[in-house]
C-alpha atoms as a PDB file:
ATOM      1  CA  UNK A   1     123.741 111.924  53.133  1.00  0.00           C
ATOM      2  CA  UNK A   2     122.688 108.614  54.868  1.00  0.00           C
ATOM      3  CA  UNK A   3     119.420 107.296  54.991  1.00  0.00           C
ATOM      4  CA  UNK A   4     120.601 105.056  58.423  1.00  0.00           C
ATOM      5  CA  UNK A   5     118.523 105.934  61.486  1.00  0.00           C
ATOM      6  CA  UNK A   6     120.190 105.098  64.444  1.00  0.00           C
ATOM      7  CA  UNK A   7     117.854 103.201  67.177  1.00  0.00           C
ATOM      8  CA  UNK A   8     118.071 105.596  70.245  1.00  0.00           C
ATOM      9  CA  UNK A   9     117.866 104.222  74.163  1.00  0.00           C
ATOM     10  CA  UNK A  10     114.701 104.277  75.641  1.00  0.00           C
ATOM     11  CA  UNK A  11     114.037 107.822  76.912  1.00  0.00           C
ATOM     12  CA  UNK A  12     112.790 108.510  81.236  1.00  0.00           C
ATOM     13  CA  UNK A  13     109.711 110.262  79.641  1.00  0.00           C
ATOM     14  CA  UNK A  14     108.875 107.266  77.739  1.00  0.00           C
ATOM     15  CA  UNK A  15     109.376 104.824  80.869  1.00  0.00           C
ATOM     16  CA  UNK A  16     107.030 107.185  82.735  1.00  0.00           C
ATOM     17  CA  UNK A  17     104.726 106.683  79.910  1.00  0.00           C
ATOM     18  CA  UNK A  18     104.959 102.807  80.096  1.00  0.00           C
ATOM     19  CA  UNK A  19     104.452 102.876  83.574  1.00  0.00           C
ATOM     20  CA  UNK A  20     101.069 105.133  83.477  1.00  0.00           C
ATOM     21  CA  UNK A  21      99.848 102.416  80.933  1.00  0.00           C
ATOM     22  CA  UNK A  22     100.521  99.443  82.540  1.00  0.00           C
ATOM     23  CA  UNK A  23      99.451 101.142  86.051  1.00  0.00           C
ATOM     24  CA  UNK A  24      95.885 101.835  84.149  1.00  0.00           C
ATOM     25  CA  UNK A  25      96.000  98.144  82.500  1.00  0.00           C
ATOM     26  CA  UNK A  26      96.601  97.209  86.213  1.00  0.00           C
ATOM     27  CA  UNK A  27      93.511  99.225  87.738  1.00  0.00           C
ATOM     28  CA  UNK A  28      91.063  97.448  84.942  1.00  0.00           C
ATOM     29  CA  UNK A  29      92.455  94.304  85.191  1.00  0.00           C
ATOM     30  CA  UNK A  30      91.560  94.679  89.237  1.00  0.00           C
ATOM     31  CA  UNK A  31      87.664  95.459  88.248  1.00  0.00           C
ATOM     32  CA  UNK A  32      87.707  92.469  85.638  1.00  0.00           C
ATOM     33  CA  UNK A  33      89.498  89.671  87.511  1.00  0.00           C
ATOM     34  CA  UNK A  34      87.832  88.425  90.544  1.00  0.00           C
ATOM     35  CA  UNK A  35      90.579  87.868  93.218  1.00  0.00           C
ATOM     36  CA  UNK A  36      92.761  90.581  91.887  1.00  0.00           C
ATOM     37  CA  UNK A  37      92.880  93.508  93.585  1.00  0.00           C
ATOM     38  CA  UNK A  38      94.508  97.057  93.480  1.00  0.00           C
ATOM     39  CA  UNK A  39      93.737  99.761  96.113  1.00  0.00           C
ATOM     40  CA  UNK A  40      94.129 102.530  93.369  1.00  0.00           C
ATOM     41  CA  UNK A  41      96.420 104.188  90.939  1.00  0.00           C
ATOM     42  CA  UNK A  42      99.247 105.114  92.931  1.00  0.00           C
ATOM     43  CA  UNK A  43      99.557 101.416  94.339  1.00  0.00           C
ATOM     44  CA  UNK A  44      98.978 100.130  90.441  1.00  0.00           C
ATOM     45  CA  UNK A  45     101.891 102.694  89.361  1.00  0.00           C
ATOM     46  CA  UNK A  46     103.868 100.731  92.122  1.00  0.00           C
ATOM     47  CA  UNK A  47     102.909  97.246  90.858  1.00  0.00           C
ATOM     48  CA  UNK A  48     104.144  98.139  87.879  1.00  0.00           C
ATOM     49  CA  UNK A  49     107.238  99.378  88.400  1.00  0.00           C
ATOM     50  CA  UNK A  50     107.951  96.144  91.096  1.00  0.00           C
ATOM     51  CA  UNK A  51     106.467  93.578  87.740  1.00  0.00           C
ATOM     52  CA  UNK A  52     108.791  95.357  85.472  1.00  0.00           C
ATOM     53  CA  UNK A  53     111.637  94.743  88.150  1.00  0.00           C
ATOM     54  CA  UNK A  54     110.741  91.274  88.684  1.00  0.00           C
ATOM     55  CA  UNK A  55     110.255  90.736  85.053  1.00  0.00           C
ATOM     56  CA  UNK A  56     113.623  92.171  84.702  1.00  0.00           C
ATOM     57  CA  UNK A  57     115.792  90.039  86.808  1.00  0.00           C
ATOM     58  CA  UNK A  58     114.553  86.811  85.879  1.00  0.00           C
ATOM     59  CA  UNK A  59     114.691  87.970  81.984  1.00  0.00           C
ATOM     60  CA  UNK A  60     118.346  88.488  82.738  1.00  0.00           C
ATOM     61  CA  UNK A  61     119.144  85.451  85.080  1.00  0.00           C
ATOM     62  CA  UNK A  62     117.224  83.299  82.913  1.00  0.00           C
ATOM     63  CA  UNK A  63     117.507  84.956  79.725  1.00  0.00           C
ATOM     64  CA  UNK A  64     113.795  84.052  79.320  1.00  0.00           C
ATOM     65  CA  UNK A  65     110.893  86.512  78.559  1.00  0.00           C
ATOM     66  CA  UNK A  66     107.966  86.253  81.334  1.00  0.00           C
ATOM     67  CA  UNK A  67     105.292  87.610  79.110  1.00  0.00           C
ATOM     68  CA  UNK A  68     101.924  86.214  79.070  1.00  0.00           C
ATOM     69  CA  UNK A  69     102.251  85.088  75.367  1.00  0.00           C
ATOM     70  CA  UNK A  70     105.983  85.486  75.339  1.00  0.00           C
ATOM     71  CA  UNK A  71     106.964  82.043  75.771  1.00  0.00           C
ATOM     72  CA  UNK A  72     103.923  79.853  76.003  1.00  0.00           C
ATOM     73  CA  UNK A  73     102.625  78.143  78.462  1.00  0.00           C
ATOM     74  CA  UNK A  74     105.580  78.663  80.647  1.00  0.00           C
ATOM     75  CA  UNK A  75     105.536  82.219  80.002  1.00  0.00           C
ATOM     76  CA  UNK A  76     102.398  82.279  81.023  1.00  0.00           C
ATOM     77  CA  UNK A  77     102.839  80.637  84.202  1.00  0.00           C
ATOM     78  CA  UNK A  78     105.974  82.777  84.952  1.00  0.00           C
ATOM     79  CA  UNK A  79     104.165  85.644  84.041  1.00  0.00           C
ATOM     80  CA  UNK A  80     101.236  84.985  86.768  1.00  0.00           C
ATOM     81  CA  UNK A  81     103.715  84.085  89.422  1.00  0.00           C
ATOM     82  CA  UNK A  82     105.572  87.238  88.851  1.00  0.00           C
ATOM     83  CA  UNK A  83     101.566  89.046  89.658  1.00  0.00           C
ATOM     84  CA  UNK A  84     101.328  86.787  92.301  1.00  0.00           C
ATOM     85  CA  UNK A  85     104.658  87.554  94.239  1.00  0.00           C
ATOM     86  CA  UNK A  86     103.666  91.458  93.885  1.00  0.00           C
ATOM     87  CA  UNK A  87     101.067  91.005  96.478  1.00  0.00           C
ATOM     88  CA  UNK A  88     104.066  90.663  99.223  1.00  0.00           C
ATOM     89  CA  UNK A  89     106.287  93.452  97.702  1.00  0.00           C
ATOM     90  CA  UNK A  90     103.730  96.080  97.266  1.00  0.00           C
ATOM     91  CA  UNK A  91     100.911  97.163 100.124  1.00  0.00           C
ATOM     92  CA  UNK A  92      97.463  97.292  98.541  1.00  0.00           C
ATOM     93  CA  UNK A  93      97.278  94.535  95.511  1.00  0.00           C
ATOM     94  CA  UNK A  94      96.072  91.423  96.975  1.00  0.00           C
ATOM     95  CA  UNK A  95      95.766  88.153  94.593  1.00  0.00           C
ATOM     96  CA  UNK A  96      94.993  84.803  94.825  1.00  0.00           C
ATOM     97  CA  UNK A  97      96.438  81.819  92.668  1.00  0.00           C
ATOM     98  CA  UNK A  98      93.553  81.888  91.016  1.00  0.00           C
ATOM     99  CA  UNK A  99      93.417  85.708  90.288  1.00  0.00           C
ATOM    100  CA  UNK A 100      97.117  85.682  89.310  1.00  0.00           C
ATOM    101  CA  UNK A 101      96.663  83.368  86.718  1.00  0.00           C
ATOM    102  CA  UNK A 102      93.422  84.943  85.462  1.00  0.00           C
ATOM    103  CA  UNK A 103      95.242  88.910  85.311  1.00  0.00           C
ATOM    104  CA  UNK A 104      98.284  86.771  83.692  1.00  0.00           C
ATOM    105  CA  UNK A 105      95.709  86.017  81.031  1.00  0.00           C
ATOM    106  CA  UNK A 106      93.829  89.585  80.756  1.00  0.00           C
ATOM    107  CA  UNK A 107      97.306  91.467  81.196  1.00  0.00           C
ATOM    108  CA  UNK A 108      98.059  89.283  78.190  1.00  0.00           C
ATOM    109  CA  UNK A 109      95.407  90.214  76.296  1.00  0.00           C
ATOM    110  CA  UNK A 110      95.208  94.253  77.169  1.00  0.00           C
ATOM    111  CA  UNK A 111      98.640  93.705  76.345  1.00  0.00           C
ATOM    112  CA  UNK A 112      98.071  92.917  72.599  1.00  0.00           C
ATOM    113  CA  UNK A 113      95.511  95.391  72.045  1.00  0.00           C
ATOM    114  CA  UNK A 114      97.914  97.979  73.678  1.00  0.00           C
ATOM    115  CA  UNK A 115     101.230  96.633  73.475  1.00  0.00           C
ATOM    116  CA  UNK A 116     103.413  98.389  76.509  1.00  0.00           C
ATOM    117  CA  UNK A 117     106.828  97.328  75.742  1.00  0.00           C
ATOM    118  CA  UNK A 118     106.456  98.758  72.240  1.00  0.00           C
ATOM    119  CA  UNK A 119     106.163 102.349  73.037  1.00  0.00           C
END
């Protein structure tokens, strides 16, 4: 008998999970961050699913990780621009530079203490 465990594909459930999370990380980061703001859950859930599509294509046309703390500084720039762009995709965030650099940072941060991509 062999002791290999294959790696399975990400399951829907567990992208709805990831979502929830990074929708609540979203709602908190709104009553932290001046100049971030998210009209409620629903619109966070949103946010999150247009950041993760964002985050997406320019992980694949760039081959370059736009995490906070993925890739430095420039990861961290990337990664509030990406924040900053969801204002005009999604009805109800509203951020200024200023705010999308500051979420970039506490995203970052929540993000550490509970790590999204991991689950």
């Amino acid at each position: 008998m062999s002791h290999y465990v294959e790696k399975s594909r990400p399951s829907f459930l567990g992208a709805i999970i990831r979502f929830f999370i990074a929708a609540i990380v979203l709602v908190a980061t709104s009553y932290i961050v001046p100049g971030f703001f998210v009209a409620g859950f629903w619109t966070a859930f949103l946010a999150a699913i247009v950041i993760a599509a964002i985050d997406y294509l320019i992980s694949a046309a760039f081959n370059f990780n736009a995490s906070p703390f993925g890739r430095g500084v420039v990861g961290f720039l990337v990664s509030a621009l990406i924040i900053y762009l969801t204002q005009f995709i999604v009805g109800g965030v509203v951020v200024s530079i200023w705010g999308a650099i500051l979420a970039a940072f506490v995203i970052g941060v929540l993000d550490i203490i509970i790590p999204v991509r991991l689950m």
